[in-house]
N, C-alpha and C. Protein backbone atom coordinates (compact mmCIF):
# COMPACT_ATOMS: atom_id res chain seq x y z
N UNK A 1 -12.10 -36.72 24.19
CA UNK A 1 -12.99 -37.86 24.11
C UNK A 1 -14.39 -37.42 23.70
N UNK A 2 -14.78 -36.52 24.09
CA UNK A 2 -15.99 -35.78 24.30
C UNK A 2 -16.44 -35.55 22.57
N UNK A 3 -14.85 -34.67 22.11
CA UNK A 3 -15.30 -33.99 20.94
C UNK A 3 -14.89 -35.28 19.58
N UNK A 4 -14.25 -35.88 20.04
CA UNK A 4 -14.02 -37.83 19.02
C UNK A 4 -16.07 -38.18 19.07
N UNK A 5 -16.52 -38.46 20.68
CA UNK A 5 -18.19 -38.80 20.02
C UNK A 5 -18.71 -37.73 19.53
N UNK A 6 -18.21 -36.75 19.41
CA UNK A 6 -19.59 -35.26 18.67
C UNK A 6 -19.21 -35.56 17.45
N UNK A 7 -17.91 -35.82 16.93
CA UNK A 7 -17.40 -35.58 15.29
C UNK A 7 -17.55 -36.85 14.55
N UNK A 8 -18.05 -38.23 15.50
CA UNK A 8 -18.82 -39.41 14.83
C UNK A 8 -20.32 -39.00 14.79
N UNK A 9 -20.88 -38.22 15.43
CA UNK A 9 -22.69 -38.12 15.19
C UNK A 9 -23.10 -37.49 14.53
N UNK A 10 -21.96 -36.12 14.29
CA UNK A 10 -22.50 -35.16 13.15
C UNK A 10 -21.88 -34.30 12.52
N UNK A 11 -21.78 -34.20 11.45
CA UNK A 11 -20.82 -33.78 9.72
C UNK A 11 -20.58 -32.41 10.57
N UNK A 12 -21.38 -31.57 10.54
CA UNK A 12 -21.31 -30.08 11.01
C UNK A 12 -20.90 -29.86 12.23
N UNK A 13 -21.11 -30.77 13.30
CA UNK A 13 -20.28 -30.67 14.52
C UNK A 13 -18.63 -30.76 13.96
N UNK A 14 -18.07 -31.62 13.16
CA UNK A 14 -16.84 -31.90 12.68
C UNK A 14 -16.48 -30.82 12.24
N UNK A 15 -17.41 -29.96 11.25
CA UNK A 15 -16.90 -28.87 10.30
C UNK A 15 -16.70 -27.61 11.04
N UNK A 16 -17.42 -27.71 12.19
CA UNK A 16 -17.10 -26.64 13.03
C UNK A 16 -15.56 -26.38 13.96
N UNK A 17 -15.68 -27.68 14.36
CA UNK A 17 -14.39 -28.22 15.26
C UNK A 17 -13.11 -27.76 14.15
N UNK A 18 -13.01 -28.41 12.71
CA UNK A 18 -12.22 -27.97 11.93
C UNK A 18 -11.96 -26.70 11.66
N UNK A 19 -12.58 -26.06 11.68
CA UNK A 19 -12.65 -23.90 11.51
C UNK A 19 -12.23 -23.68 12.52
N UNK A 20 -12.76 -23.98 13.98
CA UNK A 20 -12.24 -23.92 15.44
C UNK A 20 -10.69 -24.24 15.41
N UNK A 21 -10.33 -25.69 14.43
CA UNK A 21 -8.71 -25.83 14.66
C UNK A 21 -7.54 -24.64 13.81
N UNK A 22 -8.95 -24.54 12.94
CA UNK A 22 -7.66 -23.68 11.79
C UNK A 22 -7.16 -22.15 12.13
N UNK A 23 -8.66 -21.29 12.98
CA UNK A 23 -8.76 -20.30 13.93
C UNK A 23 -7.07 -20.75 14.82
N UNK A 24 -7.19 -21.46 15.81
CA UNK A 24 -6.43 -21.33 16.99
C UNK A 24 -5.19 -21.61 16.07
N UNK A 25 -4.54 -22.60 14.57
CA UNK A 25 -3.27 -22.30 14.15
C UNK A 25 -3.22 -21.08 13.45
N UNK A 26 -3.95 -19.73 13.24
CA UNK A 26 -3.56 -18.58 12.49
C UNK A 26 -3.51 -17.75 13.52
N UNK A 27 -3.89 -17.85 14.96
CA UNK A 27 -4.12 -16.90 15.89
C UNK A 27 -2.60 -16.46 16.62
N UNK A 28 -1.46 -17.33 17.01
CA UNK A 28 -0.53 -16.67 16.83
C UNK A 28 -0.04 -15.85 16.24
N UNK A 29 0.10 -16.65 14.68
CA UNK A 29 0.63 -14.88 13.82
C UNK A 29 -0.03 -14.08 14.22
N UNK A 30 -1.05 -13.86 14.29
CA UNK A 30 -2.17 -12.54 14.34
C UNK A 30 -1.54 -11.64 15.44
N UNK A 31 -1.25 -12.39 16.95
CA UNK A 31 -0.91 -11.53 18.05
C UNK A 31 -0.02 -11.65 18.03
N UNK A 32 1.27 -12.01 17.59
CA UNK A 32 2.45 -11.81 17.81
C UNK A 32 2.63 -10.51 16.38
N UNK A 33 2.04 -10.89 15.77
CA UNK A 33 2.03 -9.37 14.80
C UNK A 33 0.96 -7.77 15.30
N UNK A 34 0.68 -8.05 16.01
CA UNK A 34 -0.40 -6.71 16.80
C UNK A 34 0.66 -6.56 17.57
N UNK A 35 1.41 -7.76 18.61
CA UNK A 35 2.36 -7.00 19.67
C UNK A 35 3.40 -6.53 18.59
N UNK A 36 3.68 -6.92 17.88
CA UNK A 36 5.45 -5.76 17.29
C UNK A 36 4.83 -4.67 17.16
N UNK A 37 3.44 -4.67 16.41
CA UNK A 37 3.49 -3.35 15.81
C UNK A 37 2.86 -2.59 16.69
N UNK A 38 2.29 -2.90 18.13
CA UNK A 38 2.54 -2.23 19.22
C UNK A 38 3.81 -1.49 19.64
N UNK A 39 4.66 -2.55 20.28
CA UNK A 39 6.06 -2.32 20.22
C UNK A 39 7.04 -1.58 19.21
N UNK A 40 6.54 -1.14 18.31
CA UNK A 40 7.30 -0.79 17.01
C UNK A 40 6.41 0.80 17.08
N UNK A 41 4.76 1.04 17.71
CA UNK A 41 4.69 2.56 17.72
C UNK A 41 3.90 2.47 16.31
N UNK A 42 3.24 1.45 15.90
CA UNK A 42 2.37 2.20 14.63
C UNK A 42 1.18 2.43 15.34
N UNK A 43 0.93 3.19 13.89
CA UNK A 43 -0.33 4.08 14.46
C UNK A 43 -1.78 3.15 14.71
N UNK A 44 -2.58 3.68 15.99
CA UNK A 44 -3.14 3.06 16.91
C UNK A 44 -4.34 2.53 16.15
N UNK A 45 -4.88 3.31 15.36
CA UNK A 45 -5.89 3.61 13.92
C UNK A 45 -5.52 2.59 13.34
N UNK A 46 -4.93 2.39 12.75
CA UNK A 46 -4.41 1.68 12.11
C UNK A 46 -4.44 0.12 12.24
N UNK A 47 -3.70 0.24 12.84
CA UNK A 47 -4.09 -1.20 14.22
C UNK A 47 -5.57 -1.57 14.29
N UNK A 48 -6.15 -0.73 15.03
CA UNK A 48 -7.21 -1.29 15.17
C UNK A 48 -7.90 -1.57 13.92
N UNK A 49 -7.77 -0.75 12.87
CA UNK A 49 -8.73 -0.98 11.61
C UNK A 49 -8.29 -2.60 10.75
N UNK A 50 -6.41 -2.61 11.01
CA UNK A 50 -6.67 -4.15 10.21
C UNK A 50 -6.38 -5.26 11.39
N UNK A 51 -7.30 -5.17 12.63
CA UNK A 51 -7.31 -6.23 13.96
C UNK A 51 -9.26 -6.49 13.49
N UNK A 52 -9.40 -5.20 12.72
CA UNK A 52 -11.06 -5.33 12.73
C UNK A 52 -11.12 -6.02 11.60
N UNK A 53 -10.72 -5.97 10.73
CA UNK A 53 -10.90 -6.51 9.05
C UNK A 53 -10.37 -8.10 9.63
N UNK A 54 -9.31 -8.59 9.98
CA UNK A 54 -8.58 -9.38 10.77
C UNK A 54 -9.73 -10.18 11.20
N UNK A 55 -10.17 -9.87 12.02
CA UNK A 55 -11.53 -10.49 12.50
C UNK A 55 -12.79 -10.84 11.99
N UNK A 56 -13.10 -10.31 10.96
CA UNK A 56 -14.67 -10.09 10.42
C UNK A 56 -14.20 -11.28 9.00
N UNK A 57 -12.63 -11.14 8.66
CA UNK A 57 -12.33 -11.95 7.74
C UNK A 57 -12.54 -13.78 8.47
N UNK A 58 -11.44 -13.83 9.53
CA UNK A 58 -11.69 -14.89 9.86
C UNK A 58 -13.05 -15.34 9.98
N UNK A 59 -14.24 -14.68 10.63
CA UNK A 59 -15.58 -15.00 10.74
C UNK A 59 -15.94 -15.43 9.69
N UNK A 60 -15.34 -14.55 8.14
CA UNK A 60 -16.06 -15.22 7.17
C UNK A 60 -15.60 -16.40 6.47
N UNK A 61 -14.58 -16.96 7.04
CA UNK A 61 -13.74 -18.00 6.69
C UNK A 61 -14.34 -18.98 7.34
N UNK A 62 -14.46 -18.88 8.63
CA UNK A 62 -15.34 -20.08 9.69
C UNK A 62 -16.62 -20.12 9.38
N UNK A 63 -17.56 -19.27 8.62
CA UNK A 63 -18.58 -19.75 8.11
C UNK A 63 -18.87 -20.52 6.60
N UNK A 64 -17.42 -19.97 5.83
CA UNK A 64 -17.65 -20.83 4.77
C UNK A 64 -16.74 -22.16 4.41
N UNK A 65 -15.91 -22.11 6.51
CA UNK A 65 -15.62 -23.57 6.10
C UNK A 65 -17.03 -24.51 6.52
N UNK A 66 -17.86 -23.86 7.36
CA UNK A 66 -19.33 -24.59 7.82
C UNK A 66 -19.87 -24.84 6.66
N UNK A 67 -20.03 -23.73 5.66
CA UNK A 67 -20.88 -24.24 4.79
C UNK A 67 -20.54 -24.91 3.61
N UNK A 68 -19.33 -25.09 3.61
CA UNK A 68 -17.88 -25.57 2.35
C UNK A 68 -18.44 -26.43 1.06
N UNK A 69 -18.33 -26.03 -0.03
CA UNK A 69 -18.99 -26.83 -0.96
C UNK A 69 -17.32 -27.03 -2.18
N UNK A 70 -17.53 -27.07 -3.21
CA UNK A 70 -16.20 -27.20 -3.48
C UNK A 70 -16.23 -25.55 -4.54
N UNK A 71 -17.57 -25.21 -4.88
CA UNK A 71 -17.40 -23.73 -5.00
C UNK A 71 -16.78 -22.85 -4.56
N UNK A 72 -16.90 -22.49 -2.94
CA UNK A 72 -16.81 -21.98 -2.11
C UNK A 72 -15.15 -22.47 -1.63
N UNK A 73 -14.61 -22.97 -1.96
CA UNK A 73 -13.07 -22.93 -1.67
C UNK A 73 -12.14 -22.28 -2.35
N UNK A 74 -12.42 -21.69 -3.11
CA UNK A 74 -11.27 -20.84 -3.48
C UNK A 74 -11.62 -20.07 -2.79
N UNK A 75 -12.88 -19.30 -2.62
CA UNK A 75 -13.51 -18.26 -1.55
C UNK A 75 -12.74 -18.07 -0.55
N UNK A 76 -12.77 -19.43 0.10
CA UNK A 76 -12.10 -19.75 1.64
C UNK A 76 -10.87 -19.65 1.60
N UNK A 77 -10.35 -20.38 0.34
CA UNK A 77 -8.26 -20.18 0.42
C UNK A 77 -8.15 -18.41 0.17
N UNK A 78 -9.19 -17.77 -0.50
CA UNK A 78 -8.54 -16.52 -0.73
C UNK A 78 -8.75 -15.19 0.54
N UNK A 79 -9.47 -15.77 1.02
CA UNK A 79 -9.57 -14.97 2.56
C UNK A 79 -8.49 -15.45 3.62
N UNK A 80 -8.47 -16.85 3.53
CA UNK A 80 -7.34 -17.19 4.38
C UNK A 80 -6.29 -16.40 4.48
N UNK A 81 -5.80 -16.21 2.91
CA UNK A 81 -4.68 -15.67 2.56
C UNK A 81 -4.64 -14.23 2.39
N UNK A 82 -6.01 -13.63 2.51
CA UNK A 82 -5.77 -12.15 2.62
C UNK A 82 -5.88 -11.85 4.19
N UNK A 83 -6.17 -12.55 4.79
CA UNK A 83 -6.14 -12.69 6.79
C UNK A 83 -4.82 -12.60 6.72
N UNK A 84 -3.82 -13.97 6.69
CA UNK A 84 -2.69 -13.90 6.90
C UNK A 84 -1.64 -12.82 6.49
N UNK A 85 -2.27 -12.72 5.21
CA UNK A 85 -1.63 -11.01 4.39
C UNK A 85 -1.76 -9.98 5.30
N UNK A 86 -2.53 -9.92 5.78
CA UNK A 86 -2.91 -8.84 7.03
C UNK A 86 -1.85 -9.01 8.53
N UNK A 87 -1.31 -10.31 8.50
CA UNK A 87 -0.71 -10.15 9.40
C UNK A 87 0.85 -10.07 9.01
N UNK A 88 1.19 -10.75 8.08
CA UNK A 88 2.73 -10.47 7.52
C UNK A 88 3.21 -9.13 7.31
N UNK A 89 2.01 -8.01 6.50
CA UNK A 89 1.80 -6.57 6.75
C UNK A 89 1.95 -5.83 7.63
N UNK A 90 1.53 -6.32 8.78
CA UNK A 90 1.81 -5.56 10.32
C UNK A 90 3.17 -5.89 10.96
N UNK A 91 3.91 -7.17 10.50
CA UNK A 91 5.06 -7.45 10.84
C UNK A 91 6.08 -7.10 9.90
N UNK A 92 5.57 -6.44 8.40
CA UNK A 92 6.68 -5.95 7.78
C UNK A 92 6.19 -4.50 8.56
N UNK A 93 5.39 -3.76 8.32
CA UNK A 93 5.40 -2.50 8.64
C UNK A 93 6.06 -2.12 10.33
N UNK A 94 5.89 -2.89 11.03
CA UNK A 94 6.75 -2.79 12.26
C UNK A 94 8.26 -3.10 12.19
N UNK A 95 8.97 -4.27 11.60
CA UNK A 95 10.13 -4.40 10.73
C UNK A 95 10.83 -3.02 10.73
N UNK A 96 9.63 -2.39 9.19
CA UNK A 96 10.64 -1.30 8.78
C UNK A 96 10.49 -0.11 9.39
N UNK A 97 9.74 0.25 10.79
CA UNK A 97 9.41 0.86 11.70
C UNK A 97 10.83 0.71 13.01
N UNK A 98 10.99 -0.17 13.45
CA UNK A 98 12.28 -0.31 14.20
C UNK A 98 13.52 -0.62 13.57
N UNK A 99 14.06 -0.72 12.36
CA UNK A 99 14.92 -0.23 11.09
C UNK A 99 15.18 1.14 10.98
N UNK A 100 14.29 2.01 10.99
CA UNK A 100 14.29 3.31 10.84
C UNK A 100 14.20 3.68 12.00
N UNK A 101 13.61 3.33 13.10
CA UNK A 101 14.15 4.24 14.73
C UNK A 101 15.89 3.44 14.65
N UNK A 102 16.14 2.71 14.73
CA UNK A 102 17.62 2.40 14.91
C UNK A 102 18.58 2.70 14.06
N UNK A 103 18.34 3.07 13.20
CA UNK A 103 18.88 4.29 12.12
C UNK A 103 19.20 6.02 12.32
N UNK A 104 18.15 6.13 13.20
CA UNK A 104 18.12 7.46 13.49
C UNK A 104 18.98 7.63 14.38
């Protein structure tokens, strides 16, 4: 109810709330792809380096859905999609990580 009167008083309260919604639907993949490739034994480095890119991407996605012009959207679809790339990556590389221990 609260956030229905913030997103009638002001454009940027809305545009925020919208980045906020699109955040919480990509945030599953994200951790259910960190836990396999936990579970799967990749390297820890690794991990952390694309959980960091992972992050700094989304940030820059939530600021240029704030500032969204129609320039700036391919910008936004192409980070989206290199975020999510980041996480399909960690779930193939864990994939073919427990493929090859169950092989052995």
């Amino acid at each position: 109810l609260q956030i229905s009167r913030l997103s009638q008083k002001s454009e940027s309260f809305q545009r925020l709330h919208a980045a906020h919604c699109n955040q919480l639907e990509s945030l599953p993949i994200f951790v259910a792809a960190m836990i396999l490739g936990k579970y799967a034994g990749l390297e820890e480095t690794r991990l952390s380096k694309l959980a960091t890119l992972w992050i700094f991407l989304r940030n820059i996605y939530n600021v240029i859905y704030f500032i969204q012009g129609r320039t700036l959207s391919l910008i936004r679809t192409l980070v989206f999609m290199w975020s999510l790339c980041i996480s399909c990556n960690i779930i193939r590389e864990a994939a073919s990580k427990l493929r090859q221990r169950e092989e052995d």
